[in-house]
Protein backbone atom coordinates (compact mmCIF):
# COMPACT_ATOMS: atom_id res chain seq x y z
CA UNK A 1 -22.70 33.11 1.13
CA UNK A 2 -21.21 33.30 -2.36
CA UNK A 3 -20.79 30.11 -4.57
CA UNK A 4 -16.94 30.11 -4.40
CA UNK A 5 -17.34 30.32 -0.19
CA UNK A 6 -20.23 27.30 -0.32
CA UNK A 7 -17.88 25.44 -2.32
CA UNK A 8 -15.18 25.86 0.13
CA UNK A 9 -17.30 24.78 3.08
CA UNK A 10 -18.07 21.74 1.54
CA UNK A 11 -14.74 21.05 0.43
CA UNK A 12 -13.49 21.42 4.37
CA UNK A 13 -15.90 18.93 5.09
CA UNK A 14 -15.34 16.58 2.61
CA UNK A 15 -11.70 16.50 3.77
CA UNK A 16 -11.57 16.49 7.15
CA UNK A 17 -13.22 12.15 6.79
CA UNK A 18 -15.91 10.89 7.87
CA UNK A 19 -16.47 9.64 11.75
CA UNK A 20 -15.65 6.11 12.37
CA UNK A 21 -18.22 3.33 13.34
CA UNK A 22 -18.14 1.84 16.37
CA UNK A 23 -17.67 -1.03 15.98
CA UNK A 24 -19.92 -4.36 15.87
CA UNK A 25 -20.17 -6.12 19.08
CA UNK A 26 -21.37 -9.56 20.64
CA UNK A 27 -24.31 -8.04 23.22
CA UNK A 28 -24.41 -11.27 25.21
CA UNK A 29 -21.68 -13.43 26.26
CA UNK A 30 -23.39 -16.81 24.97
CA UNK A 31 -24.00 -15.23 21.34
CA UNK A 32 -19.77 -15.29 21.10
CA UNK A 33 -19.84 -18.12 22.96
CA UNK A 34 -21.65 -20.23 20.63
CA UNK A 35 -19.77 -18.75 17.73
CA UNK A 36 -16.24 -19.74 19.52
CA UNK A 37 -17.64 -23.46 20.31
CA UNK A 38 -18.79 -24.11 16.36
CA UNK A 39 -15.22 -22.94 15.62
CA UNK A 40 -13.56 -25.45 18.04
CA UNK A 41 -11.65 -22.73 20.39
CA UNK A 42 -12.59 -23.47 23.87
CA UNK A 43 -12.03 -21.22 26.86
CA UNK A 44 -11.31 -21.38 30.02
CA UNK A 45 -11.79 -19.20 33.30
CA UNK A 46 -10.23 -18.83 36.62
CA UNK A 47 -13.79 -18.26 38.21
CA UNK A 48 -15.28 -20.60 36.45
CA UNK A 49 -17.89 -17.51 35.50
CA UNK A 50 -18.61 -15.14 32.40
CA UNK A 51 -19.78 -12.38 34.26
CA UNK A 52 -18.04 -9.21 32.49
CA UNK A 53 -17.61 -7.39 35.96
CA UNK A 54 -15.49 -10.06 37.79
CA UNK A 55 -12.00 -10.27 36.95
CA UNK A 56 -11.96 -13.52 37.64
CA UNK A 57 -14.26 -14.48 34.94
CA UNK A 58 -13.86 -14.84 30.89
CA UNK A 59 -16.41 -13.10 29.37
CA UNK A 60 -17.32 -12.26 25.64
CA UNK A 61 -19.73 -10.02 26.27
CA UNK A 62 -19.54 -7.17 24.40
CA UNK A 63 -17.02 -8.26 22.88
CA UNK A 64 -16.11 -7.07 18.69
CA UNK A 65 -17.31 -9.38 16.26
CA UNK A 66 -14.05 -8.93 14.32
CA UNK A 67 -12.13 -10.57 17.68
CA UNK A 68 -14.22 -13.55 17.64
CA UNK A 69 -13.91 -14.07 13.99
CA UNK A 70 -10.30 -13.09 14.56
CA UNK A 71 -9.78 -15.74 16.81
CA UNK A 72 -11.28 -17.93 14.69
CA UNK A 73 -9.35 -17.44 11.19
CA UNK A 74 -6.50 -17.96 13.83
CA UNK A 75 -7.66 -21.46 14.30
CA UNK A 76 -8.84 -22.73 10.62
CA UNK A 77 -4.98 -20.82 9.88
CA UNK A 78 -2.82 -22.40 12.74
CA UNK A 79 -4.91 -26.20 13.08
CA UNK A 80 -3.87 -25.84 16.88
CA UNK A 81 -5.62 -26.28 19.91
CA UNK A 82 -7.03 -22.39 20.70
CA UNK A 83 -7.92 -21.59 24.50
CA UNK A 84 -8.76 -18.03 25.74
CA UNK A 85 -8.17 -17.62 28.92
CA UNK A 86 -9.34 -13.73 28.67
CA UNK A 87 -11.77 -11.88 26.93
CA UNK A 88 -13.98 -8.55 27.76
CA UNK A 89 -14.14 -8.85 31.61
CA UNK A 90 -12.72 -5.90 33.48
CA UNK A 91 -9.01 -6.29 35.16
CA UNK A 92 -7.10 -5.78 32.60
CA UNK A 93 -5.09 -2.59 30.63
CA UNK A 94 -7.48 0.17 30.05
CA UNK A 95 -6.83 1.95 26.30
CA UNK A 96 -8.80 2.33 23.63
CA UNK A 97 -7.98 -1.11 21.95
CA UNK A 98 -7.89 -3.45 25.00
CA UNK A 99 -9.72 -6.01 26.47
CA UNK A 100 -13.26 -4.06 27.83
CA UNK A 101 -13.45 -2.29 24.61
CA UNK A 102 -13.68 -5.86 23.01
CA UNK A 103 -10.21 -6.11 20.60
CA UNK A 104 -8.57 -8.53 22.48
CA UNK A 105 -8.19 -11.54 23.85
CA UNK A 106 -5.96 -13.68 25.62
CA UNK A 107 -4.61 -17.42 24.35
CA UNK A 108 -2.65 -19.72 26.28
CA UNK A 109 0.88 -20.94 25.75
CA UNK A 110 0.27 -24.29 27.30
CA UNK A 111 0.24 -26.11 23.74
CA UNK A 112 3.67 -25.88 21.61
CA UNK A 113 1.37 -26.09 18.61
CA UNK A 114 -0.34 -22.23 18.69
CA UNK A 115 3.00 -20.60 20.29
CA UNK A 116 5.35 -22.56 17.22
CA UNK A 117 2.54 -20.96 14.77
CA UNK A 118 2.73 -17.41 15.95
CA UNK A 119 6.89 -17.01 16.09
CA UNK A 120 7.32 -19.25 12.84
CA UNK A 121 4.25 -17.78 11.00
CA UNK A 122 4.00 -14.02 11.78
CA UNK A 123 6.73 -11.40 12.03
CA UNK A 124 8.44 -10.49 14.66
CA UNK A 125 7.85 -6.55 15.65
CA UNK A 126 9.80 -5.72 18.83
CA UNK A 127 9.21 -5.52 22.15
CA UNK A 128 6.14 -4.31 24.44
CA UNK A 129 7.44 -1.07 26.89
CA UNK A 130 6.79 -4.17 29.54
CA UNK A 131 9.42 -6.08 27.66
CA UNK A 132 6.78 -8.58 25.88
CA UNK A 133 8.09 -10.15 22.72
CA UNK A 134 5.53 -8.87 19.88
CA UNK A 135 4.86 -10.47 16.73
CA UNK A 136 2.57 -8.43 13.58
CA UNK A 137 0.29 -11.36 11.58
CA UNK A 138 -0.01 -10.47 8.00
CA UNK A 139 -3.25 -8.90 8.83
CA UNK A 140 -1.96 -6.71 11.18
CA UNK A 141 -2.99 -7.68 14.33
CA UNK A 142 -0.95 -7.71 16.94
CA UNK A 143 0.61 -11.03 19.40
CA UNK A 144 2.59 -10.14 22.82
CA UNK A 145 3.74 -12.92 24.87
CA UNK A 146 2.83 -12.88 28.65
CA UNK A 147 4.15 -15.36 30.17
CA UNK A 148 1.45 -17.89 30.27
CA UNK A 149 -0.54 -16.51 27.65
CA UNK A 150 -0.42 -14.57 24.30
CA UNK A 151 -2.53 -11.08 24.40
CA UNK A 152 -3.95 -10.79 20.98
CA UNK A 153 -4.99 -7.41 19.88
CA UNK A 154 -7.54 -7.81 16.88
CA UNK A 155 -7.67 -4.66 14.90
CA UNK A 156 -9.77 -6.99 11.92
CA UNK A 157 -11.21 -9.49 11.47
CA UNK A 158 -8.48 -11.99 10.09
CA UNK A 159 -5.62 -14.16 11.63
């Protein structure tokens, strides 16, 4: 291979990016747990379980460390009352960012305080193809409304 071709090679390489990391995840359920709890943002769970396999349950297993700390600068930022009602457990949209792959959670609407701080403090960015109201925080992470809870899609690690 000449010069000018190895050059070209490496070139093609350099260009086409590097891979992405996967990104770094809570293995255990009480590891985000205990994270969520020194932050003040409870949770709550139909089942009253955390087993990742049961719809029923919240779970935080496996879940991306940017969510949790997500979820948290949306705390410290809003000064409301934060409950998930949904993390990593199975049951919900499949995609690459959703709920088992560990970028989102859900919050409830039940207190005035966290729904006033999302559709006063972040902009409003259209509607969901189900019809959800969306709103784009600074950071770029994405709130839809659900009815009785706001699906948060974390893409970093900030509010």
């Amino acid at each position: 291979m000449s010069a000018r071709a190895a050059v070209a090679v490496v070139a093609s390489v350099l260009l086409a990016g590097t891979a992405q990391a996967a990104p770094a995840k809570y293995a255990r359920h009480a590891d985000a747990a205990a994270q969520l709890k020194k932050a003040g943002v409870t949770w709550t769970s139909s089942g009253n379980c955390s087993n990742r396999d049961q719809g029923t349950c919240t779970s935080f297993t496996k879940i991306n460390k940017a969510t949790v700390s997500g979820i948290i600068a949306f705390k410290k930022a809003s000064r409301c009352k934060v409950v998930v009602t949904a993390g990593s457990e199975k049951g919900h949209s499949p995609g690459t960012y959703s709920h088992w792959n560990g970028y989102k959670v859900d919050v409830s609407t039940r207190y005035s305080c966290t729904n006033n701080h999302i559709t006063r403090t972040f902009k409003k960015a259209g509607k969901r193809s189900d019809g959800a109201p969306l709103y784009k925080s600074p950071a770029g992470n994405i709130y839809a409304r659900e009815g009785n809870h706001w699906d948060i899609t974390y893409y970093n690690s900030k509010a």
